[in-house]
Structure formats: structure tokens, C-alpha cells
Protein backbone atom coordinates (compact mmCIF):
# COMPACT_ATOMS: atom_id res chain seq x y z
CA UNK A 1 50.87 83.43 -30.10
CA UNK A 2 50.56 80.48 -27.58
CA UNK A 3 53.08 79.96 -25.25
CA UNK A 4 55.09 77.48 -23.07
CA UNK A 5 57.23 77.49 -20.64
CA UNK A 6 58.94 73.78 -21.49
CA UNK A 7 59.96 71.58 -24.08
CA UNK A 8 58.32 68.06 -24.69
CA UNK A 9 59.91 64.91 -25.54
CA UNK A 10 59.26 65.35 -29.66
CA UNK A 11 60.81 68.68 -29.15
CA UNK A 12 64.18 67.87 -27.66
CA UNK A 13 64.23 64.90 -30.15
CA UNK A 14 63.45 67.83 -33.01
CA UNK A 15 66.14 70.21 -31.94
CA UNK A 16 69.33 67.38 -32.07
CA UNK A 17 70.39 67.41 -35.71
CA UNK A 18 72.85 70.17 -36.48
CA UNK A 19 70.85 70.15 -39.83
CA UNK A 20 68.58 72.89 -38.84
CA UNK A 21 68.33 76.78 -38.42
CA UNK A 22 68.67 77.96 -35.40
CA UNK A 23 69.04 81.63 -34.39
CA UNK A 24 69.79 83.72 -31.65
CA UNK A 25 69.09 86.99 -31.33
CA UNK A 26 70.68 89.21 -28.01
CA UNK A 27 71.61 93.03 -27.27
CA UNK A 28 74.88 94.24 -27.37
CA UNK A 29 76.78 96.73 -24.95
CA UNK A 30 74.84 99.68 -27.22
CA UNK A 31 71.42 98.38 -26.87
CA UNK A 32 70.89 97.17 -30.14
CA UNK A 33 70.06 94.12 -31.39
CA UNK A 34 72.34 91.28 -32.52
CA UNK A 35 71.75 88.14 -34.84
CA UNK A 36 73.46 84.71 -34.99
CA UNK A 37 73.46 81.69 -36.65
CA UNK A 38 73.93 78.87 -34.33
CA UNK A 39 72.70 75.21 -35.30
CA UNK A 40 74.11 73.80 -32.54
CA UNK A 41 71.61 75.27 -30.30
CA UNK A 42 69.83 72.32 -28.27
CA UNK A 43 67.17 71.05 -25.56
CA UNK A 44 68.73 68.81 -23.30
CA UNK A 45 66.38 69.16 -20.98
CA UNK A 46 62.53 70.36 -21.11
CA UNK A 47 63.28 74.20 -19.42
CA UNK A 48 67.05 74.71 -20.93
CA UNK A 49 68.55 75.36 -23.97
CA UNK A 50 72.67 74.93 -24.28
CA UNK A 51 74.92 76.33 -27.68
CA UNK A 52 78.23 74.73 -28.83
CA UNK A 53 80.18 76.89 -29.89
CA UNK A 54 82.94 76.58 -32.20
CA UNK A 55 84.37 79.62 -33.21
CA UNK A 56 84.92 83.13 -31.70
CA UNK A 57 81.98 85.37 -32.71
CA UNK A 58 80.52 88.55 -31.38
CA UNK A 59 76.85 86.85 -29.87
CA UNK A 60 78.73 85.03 -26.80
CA UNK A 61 80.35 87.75 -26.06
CA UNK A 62 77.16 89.94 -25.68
CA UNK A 63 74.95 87.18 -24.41
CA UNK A 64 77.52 86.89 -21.02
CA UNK A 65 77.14 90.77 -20.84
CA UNK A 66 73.06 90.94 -20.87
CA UNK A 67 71.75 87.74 -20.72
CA UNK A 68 68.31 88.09 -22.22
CA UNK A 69 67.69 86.42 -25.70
CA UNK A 70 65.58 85.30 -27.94
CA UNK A 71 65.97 81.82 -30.06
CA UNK A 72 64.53 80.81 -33.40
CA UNK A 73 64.85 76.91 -34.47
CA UNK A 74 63.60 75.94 -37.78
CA UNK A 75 63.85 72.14 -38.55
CA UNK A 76 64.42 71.10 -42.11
CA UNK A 77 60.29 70.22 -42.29
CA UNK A 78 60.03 74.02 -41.85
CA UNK A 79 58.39 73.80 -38.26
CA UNK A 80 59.39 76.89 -36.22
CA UNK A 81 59.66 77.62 -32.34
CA UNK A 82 60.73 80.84 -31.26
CA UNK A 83 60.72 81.88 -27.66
CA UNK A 84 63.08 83.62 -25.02
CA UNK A 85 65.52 82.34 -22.51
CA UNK A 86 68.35 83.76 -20.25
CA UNK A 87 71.98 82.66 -20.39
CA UNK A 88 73.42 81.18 -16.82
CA UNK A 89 76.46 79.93 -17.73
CA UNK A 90 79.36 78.05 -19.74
CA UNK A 91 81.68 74.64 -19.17
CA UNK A 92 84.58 73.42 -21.31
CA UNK A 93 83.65 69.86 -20.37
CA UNK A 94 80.33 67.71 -19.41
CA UNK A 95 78.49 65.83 -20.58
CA UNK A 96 76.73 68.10 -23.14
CA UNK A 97 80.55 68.84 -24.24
CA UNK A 98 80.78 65.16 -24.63
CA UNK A 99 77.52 64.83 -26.57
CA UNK A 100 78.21 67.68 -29.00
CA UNK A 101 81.67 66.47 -30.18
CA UNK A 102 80.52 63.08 -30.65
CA UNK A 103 78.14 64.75 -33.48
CA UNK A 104 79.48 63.70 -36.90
CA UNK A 105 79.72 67.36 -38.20
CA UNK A 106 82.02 68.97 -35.44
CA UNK A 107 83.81 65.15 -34.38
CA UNK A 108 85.35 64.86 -37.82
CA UNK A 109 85.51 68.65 -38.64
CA UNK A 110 89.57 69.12 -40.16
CA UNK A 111 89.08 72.93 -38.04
CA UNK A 112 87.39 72.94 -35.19
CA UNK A 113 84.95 70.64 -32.86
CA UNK A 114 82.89 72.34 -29.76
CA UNK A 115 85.35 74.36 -27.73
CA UNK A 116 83.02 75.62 -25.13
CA UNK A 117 79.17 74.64 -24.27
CA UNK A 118 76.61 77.90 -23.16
CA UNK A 119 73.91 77.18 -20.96
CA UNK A 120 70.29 79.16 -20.86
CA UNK A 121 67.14 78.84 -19.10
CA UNK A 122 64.33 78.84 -20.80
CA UNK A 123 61.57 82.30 -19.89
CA UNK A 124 58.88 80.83 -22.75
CA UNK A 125 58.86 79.02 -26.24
CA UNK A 126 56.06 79.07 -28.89
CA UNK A 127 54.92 75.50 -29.99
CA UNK A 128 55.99 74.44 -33.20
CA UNK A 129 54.33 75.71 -36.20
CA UNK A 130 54.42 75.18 -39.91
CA UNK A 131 56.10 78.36 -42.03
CA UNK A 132 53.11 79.35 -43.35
CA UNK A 133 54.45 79.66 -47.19
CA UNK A 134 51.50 80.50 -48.87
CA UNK A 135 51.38 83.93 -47.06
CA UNK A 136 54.73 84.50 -47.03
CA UNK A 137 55.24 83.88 -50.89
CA UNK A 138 52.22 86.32 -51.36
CA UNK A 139 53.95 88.88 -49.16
CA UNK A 140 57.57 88.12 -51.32
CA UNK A 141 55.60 89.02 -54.39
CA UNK A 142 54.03 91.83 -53.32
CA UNK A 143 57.21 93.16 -52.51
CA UNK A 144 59.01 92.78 -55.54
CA UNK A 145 56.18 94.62 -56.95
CA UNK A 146 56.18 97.29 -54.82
CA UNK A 147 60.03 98.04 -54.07
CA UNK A 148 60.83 99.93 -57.22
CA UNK A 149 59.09 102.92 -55.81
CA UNK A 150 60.55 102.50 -52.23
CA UNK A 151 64.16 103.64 -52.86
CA UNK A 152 66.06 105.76 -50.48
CA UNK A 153 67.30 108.22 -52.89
CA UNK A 154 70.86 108.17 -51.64
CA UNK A 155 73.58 107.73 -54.07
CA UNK A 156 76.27 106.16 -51.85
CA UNK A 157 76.28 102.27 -51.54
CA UNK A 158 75.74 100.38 -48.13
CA UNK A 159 75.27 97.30 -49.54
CA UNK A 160 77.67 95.27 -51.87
CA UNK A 161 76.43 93.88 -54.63
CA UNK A 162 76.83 90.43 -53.51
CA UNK A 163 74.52 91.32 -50.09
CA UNK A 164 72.30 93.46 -52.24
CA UNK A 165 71.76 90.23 -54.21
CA UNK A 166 72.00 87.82 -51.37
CA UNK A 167 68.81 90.28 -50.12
CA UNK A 168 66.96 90.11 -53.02
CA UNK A 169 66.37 86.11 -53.54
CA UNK A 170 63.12 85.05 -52.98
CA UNK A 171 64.92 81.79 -51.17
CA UNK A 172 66.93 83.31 -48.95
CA UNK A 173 65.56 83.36 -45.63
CA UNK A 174 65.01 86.15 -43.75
CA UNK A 175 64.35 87.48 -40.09
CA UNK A 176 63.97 90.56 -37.78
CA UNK A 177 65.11 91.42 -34.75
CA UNK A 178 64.14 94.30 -32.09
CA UNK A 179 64.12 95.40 -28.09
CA UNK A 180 60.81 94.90 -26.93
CA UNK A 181 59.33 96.55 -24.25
CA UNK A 182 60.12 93.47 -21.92
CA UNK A 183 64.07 94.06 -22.67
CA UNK A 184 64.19 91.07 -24.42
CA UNK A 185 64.85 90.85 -28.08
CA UNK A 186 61.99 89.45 -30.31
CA UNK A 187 62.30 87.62 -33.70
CA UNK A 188 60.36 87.86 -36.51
CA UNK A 189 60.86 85.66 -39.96
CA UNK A 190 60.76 88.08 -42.56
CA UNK A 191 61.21 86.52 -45.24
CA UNK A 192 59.69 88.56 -47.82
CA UNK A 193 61.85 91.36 -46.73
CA UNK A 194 64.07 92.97 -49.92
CA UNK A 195 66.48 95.42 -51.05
CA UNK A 196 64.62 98.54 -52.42
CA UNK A 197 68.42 99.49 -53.26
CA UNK A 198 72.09 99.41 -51.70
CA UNK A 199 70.33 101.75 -48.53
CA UNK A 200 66.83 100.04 -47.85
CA UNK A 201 65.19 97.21 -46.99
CA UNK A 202 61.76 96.65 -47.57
CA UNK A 203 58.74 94.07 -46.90
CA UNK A 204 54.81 93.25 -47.13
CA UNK A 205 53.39 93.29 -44.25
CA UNK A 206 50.76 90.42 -45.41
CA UNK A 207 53.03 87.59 -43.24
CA UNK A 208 52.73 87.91 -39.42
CA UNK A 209 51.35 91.14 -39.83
CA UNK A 210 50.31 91.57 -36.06
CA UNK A 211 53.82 90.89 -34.32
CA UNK A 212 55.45 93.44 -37.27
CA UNK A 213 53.28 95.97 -36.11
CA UNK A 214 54.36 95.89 -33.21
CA UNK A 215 57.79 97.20 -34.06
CA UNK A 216 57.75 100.91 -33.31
CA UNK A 217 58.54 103.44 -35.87
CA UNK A 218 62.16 104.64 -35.15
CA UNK A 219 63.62 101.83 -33.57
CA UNK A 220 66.54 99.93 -34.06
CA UNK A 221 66.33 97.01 -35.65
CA UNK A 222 68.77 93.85 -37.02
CA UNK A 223 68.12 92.17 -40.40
CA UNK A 224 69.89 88.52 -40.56
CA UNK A 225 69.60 87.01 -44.69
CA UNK A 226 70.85 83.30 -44.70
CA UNK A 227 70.68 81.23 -48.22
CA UNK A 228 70.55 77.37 -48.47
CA UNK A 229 74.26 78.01 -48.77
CA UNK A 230 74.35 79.21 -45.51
CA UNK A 231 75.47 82.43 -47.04
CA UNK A 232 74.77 85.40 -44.53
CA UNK A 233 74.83 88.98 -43.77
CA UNK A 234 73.25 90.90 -40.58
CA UNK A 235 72.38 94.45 -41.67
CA UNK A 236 71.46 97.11 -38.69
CA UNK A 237 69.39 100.37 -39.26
CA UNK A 238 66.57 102.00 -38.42
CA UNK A 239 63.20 100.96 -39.08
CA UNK A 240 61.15 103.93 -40.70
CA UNK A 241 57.52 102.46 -40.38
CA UNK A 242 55.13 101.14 -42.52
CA UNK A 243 54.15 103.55 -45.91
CA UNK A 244 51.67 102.27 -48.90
CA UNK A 245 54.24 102.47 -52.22
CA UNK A 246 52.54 101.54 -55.53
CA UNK A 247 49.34 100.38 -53.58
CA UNK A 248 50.61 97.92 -50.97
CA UNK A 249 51.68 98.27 -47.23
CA UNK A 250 55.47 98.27 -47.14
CA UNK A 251 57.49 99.00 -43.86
CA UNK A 252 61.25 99.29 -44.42
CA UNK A 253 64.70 99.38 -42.86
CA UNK A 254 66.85 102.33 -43.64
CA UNK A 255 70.45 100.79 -43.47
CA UNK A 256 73.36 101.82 -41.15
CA UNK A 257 75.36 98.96 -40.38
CA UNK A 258 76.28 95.80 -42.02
CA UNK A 259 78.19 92.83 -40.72
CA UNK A 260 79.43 89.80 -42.10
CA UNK A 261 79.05 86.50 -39.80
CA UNK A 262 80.46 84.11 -41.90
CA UNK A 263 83.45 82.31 -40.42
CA UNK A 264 86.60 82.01 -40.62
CA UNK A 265 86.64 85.92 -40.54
CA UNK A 266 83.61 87.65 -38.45
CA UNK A 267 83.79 91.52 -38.97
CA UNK A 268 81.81 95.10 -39.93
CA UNK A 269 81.24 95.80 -43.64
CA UNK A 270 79.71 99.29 -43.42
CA UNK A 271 80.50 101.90 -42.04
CA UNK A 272 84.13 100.81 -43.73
CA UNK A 273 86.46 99.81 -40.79
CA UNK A 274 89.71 101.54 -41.36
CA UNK A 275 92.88 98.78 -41.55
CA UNK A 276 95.29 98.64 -38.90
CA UNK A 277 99.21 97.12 -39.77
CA UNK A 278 99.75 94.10 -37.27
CA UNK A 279 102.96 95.14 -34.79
CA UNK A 280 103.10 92.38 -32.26
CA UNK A 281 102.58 88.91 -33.40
């Protein structure tokens, strides 16, 4: 994949609506990777890349630990740029403060505007490049096929239904994250990725086939599934390699961890956390 190390004009114009996917993807105090929705991510300037952010989630909190990320924007023509950058900093005013609460969608918000701005250099960005859909619906449908002889075999449920489901459309978007041998995270849309059942994920290698091979067999590895109704779920586990099931190439995910990112209430799914009566208000 080509690379850049800055942002042109077009691009910083590109990245402004909040209408747009935008991802980041860091490591958290474990090592592992972690997956975020964040539209507000912009390019106010050719090498940086600032966040607004609006509620209390766990990807600032990791990204001030270890500052090494990885970003995904997707525009609403489907053009993507991915590409890594380092966090520096944060400011409660500015004028990037200024600019992102004089955005319609956080200015006349009834709940919350942009509290605090988080500031990154940018390390390299990909140019912008049509989702290439044809390959990627050929990989979906290969999937389907080839999922009903993937299963894990376990009887217990990970997944709820609702995720299991949320997994399993063929327009939800989906994406992969790992630790590369850099130490930064990569990202990887994945969107033919599925639920074999409530304990596996699986997907066709057929779309960007040369950066999934690169994930090593036995890492760990995050799962983020958005819909259009910006419905999401991050799933962790580990990723058992690539097997042929029912004819076709199929790497897949076995599940240990799922989170749910939606606001107003961030917190883990699986493993169940246990509830705790509030004492001190």
C-alpha cells in the first residue's frame, strides 16, 4: 500500500463532516488491541490529526497511556485512508475547541458538545481509495457459504443474540485490529467477517488478502461491527489462522471478550461483569 506522510488540501476538506466513519484503533495497558468509533476525528493541518471528544470512553484513556494508533476514515462516498499517528496532547479550549462546537451536530446536541480536543501527529496515511465492493461482496458470500461448517463446537454463548445478529448482516461494516511488529496497531476492513456461532468469527480471505495474512496465527486481535444505525459491538479473541471449510479459505476469531461502545453506557459484555451496589453517591 502507498504511503504518505501528509494530508492535502482535498483531504482536510474530506475529513470535516461529522457524517463519516472514522476509527481509531490503540493498545491498552494489556497489550491488546482497542477499537473506537470517533467521527469527530479531523485534519486541521496536513501532518496532524485532532479528536473531539464528547463522552468518557475507554480509547482516550489508553491512547494518553501508549500513544501509538492507528486511524481509519471512511467518507460517505466510501473512500478510505487508513494510516498511523501518535497522540501529543489535549486542550479544553482553542481554536479547534472552538471549531468543533460550532459543528451543527455537537452545538445543538440537548447532551453533550466537545468537552475536550486530542491532538496526534501524523507517522503515515494511505491515500484515499475506493472500498473495493465487488471483492468484498464476493468475500461476504463466500462466507455465508462456508460458515456453517466453521463452528466452534462450544455450547456456552459469548455472543447475544442481538451481536450475533448485528455480526451476521451483510451491511454492517466490519474491521480488524492487531499489534504489528512496529508496535503500532494496524486496521483492516473486514467486512465480510461473520458469526460461525455465539463463539466464532469467521471471513474470506478474497478482500485484502495480503495485509490479512499478515496477521499471525495466535495473536490477539479486536473485531469492531458498526451498522448504518451506528449500532456497535467490539469483540476481542484470538485469531486461530486461516483453515479451508467447505472448499474456501476462511481465517477466524475465536471469541473471548466482548464490549459494548455505545454511549450513554460504555462497558464489558462477556466475560459477565459481576454487579456492584452503589455506597457513596
Amino acid at each position: 500500500m502507498k504511503k504518505k506522510t501528509s494530508f492535502n488540501e482535498q483531504e482536510m476538506k474530506a475529513f470535516e463532516p461529522a457524517e463519516k466513519i472514522g476509527l481509531v484503533a490503540c493498545i491498552n495497558p494489556d497489550g491488546l488491541p482497542h477499537v473506537s468509533l470517533i467521527t469527530s476525528m479531523m485534519a486541521p493541518q496536513p501532518d496532524r490529526l485532532t479528536l473531539g471528544q464528547f463522552c468518557e470512553g475507554l480509547s482516550k484513556q489508553y491512547i494518553q497511556q501508549n500513544p501509538r494508533i492507528a486511524f481509519l476514515i471512511m467518507t460517505l462516498d466510501r473512500r478510505l485512508w487508513r494510516g498511523r499517528a501518535t497522540w501529543t496532547h489535549l486542550r479544553k479550549e482553542g481554536p479547534e475547541y472552538e471549531r468543533y462546537n460550532e459543528i451543527p451536530m455537537f452545538r445543538y446536541n440537548t447532551y453533550f458538545g466537545i468537552n475536550t480536543v486530542h491532538y496526534l501527529d501524523l507517522v503515515e496515511t494511505s491515500p484515499g481509495r475506493p472500498l473495493p465492493m465487488g471483492r468484498v461482496v464476493f468475500s461476504a458470500l463466500l462466507t455465508r457459504f462456508a460458515k456453517g461448517g466453521a463452528g466452534s463446537g462450544g455450547n456456552e454463548r459469548i455472543l447475544s443474540p442481538f451481536a450475533e445478529q448485528l455480526f451476521n448482516g451483510l451491511n454492517t461494516l466490519k474491521f480488524i485490529s492487531y499489534i504489528a511488529d512496529n508496535g503500532f496497531p494496524a486496521i483492516i476492513p473486514l467486512i465480510q467477517c461473520q458469526a460461525a456461532d455465539s463463539r466464532r468469527l469467521v471471513f474470506s480471505t478474497t478482500a485484502y488478502t495480503d495485509e490479512l495474512r499478515r496477521i499471525p496465527a495466535g495473536a490477539h486481535v479486536a473485531v469492531f461491527g458498526l451498522t448504518m444505525a451506528m449500532e456497535d459491538v467490539l469483540i476481542r479473541g484470538i485469531y486461530v489462522g486461516c483453515h479451508r471449510t467447505r472448499g474456501v479459505q476462511l481465517g477466524s476469531v475465536d471469541i473471548d471478550w466482548v464490549y459494548n461502545s455505545m454511549p450513554p453506557c460504555h462497558g464489558q459484555i462477556y466475560p459477565p461483569v459481576e454487579l456492584k451496589a452503589v455506597e457513596q453517591f
